[in-house]
C-alpha atoms as a PDB file:
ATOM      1  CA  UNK A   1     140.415  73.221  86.839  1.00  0.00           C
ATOM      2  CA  UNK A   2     138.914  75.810  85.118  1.00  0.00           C
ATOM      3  CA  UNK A   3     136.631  76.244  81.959  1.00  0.00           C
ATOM      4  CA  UNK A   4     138.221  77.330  78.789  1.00  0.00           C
ATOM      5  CA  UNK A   5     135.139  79.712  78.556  1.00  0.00           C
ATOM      6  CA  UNK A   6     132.704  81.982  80.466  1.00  0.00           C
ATOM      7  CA  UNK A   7     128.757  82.606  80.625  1.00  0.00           C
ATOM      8  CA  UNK A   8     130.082  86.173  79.000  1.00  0.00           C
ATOM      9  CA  UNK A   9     132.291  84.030  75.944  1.00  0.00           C
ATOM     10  CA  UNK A  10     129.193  81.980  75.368  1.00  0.00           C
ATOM     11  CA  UNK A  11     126.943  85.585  75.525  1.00  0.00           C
ATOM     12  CA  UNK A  12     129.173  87.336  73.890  1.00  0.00           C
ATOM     13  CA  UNK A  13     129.893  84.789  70.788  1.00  0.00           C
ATOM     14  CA  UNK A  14     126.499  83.261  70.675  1.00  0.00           C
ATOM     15  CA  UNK A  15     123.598  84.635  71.447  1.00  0.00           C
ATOM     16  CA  UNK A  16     121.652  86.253  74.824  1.00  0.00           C
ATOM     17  CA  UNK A  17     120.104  83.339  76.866  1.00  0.00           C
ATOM     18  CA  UNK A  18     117.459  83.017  78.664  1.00  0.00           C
ATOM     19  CA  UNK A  19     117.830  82.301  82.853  1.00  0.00           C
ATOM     20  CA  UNK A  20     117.189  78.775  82.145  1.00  0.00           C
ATOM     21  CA  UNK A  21     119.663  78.489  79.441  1.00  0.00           C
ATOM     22  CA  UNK A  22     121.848  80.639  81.398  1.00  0.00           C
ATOM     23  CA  UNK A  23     122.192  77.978  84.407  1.00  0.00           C
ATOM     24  CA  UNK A  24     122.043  75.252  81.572  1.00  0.00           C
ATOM     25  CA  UNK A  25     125.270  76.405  80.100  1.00  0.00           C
ATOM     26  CA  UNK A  26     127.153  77.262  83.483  1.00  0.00           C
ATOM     27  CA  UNK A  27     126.956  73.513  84.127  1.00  0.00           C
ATOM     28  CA  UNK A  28     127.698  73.066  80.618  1.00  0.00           C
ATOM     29  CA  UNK A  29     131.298  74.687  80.287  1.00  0.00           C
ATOM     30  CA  UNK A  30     133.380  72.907  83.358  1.00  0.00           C
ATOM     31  CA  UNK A  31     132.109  69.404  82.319  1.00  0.00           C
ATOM     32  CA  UNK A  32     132.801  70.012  78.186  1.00  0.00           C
ATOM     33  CA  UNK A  33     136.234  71.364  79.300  1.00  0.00           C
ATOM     34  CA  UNK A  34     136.903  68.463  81.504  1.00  0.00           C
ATOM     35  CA  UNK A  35     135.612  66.620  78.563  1.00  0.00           C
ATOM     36  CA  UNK A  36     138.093  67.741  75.709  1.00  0.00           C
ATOM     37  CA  UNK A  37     140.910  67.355  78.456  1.00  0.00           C
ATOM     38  CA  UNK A  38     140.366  63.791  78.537  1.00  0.00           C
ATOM     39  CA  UNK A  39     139.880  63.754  74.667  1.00  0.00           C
ATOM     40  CA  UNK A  40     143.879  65.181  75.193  1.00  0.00           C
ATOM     41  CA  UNK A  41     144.514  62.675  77.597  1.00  0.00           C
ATOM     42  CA  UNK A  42     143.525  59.956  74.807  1.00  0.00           C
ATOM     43  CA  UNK A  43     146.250  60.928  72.623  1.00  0.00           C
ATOM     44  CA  UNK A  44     148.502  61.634  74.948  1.00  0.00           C
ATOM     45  CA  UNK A  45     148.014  65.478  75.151  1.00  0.00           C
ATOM     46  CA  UNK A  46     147.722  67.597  78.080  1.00  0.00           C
ATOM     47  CA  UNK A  47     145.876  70.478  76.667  1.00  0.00           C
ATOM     48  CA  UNK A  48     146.191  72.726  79.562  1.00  0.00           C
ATOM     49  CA  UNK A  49     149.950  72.192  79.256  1.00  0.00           C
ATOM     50  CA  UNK A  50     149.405  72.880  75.360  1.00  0.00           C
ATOM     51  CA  UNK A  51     147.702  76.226  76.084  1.00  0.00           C
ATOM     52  CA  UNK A  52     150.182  77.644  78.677  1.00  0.00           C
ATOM     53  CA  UNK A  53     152.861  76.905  76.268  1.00  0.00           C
ATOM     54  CA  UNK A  54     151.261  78.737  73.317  1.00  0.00           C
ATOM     55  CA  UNK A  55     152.894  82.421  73.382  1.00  0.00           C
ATOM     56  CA  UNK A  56     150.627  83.455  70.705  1.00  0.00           C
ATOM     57  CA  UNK A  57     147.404  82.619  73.178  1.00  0.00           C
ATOM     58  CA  UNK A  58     145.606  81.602  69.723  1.00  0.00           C
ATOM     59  CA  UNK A  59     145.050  77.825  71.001  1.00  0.00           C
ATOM     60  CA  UNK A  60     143.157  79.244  74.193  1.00  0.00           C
ATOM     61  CA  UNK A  61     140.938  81.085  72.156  1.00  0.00           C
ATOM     62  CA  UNK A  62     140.534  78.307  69.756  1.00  0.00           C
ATOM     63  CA  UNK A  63     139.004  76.795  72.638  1.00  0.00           C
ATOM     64  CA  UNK A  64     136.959  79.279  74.294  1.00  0.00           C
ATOM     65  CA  UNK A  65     135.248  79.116  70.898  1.00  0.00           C
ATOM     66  CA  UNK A  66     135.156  75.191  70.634  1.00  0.00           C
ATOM     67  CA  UNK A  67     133.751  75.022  74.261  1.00  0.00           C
ATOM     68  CA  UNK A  68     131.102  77.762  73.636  1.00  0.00           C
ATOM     69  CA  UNK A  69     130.256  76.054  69.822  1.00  0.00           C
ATOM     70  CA  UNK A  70     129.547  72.603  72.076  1.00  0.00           C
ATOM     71  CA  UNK A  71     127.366  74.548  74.499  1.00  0.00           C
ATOM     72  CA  UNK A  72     125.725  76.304  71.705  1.00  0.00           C
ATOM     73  CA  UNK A  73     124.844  72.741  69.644  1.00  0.00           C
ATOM     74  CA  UNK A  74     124.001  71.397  73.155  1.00  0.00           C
ATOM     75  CA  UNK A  75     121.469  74.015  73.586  1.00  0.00           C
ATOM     76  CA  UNK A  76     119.850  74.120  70.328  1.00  0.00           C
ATOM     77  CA  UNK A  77     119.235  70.487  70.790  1.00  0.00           C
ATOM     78  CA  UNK A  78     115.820  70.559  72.159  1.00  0.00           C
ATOM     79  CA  UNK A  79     114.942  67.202  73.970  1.00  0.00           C
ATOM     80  CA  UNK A  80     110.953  67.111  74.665  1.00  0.00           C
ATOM     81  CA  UNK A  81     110.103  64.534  77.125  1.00  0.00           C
ATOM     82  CA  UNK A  82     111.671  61.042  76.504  1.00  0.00           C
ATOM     83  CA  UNK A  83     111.942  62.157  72.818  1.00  0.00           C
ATOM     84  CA  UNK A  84     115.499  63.278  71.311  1.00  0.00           C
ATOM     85  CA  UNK A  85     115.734  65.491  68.604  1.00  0.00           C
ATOM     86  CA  UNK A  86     115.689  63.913  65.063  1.00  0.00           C
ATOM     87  CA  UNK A  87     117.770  65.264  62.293  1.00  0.00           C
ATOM     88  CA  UNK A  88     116.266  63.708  59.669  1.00  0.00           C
ATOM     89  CA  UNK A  89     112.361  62.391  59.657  1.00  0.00           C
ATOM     90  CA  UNK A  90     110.217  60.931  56.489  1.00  0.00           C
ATOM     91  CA  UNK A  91     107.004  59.017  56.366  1.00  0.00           C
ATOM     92  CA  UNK A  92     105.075  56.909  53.615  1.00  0.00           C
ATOM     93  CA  UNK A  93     101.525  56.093  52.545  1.00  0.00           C
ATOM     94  CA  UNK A  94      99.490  53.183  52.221  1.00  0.00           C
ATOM     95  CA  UNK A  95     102.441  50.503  53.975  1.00  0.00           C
ATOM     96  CA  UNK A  96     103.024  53.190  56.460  1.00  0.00           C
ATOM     97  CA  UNK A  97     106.552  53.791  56.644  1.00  0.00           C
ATOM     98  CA  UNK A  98     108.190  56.271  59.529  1.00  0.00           C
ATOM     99  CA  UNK A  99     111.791  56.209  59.699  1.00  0.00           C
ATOM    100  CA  UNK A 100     114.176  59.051  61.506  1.00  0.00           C
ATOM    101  CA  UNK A 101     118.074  59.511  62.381  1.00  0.00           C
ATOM    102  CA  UNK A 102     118.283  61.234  65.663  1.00  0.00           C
ATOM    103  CA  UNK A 103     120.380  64.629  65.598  1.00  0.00           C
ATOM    104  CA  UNK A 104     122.857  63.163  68.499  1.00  0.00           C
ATOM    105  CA  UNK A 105     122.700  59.490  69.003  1.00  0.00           C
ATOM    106  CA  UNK A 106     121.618  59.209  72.492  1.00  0.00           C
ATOM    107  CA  UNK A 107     123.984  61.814  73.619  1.00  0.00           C
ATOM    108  CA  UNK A 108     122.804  65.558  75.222  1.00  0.00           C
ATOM    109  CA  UNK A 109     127.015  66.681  74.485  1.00  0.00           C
ATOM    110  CA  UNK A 110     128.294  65.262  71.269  1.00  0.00           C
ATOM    111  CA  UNK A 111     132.293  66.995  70.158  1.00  0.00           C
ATOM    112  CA  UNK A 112     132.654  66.580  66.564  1.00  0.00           C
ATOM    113  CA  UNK A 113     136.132  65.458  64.791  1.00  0.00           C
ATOM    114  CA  UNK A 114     136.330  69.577  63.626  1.00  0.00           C
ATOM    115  CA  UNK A 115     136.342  70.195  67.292  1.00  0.00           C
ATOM    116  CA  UNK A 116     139.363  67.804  68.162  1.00  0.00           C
ATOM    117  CA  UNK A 117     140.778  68.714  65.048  1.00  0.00           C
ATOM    118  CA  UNK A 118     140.758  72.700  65.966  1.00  0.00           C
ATOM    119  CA  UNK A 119     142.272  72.020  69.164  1.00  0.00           C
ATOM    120  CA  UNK A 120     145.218  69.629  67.389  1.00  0.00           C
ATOM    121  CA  UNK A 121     143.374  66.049  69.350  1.00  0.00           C
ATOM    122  CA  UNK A 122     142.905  64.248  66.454  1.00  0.00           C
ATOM    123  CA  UNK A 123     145.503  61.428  66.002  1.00  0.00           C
ATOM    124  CA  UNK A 124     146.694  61.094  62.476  1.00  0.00           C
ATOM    125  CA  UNK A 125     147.827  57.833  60.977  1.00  0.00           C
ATOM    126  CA  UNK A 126     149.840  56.746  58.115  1.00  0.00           C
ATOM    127  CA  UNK A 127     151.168  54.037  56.526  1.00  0.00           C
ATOM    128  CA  UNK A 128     151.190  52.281  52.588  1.00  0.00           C
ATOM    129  CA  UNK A 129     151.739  49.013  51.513  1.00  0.00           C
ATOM    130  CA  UNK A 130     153.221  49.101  48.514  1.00  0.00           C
ATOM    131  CA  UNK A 131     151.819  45.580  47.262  1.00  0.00           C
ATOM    132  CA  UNK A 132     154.187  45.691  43.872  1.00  0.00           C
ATOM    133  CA  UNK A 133     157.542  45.214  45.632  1.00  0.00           C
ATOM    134  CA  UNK A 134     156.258  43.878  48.983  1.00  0.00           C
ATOM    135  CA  UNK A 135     158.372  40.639  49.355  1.00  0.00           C
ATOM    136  CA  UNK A 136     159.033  40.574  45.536  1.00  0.00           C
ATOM    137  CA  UNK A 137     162.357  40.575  43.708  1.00  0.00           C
ATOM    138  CA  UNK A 138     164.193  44.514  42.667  1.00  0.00           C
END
């Protein structure tokens, strides 16, 4: 299957890359694509169905720009050595305190709930209790 973007959508919305970046984010785009299909496939979605069907052609470019936003975060992760990217860093004095939260968890692709949520993935749920007249007398 294809990718729901290019090298030229990624160019083109983001930023020029360099040749390393370049071949980077062509292996990039088929596996996030395959990625947010199986997302779809969680919930009982098949989004290439859901693009095909959409006359407007608004939820294929909704994700030709999710697909290139993932690439882009993926990128601008920089990894150095063993050593993930940290988000958030702070040290102490005296007791020598170093603490950090790293930027992706582990993970070189993370898709955010905005992501699913652009591309209509995210499962909703409902439901209330109303504890006043639940199993009480009207």
């Amino acid at each position: 299957m294809a990718a729901f973007a290019t090298i030229q959508d990624v160019t083109d919305l983001w930023r020029a890359m360099s040749a390393d970046e370049q071949t980077r984010a062509e292996n990039l785009l088929p596996v996030i694509s395959d990625i947010l299909r199986r997302y779809a496939h969680k919930v009982g979605k098949d989004l290439d169905e859901m693009i095909a069907a959409d006359e407007s052609g608004a939820l294929a470019t909704t994700a030709k720009a999710v697909v290139v936003n993932i690439v882009a975060r993926t990128l601008n992760t920089p990894v150095s050595g063993d050593v993930a990217a940290l988000s958030q860093y702070s040290q102490s004095g005296l007791g020598y305190t170093v603490s950090g939260t790293f930027v992706a968890g582990g993970r070189t692709i993370f898709i955010m709930k905005s992501d699913l949520a652009d591309l209509g993935l995210r499962v909703q749920r409902y439901g209330v209790i109303d504890f006043m007249t639940a199993g009480g007398d009207d």
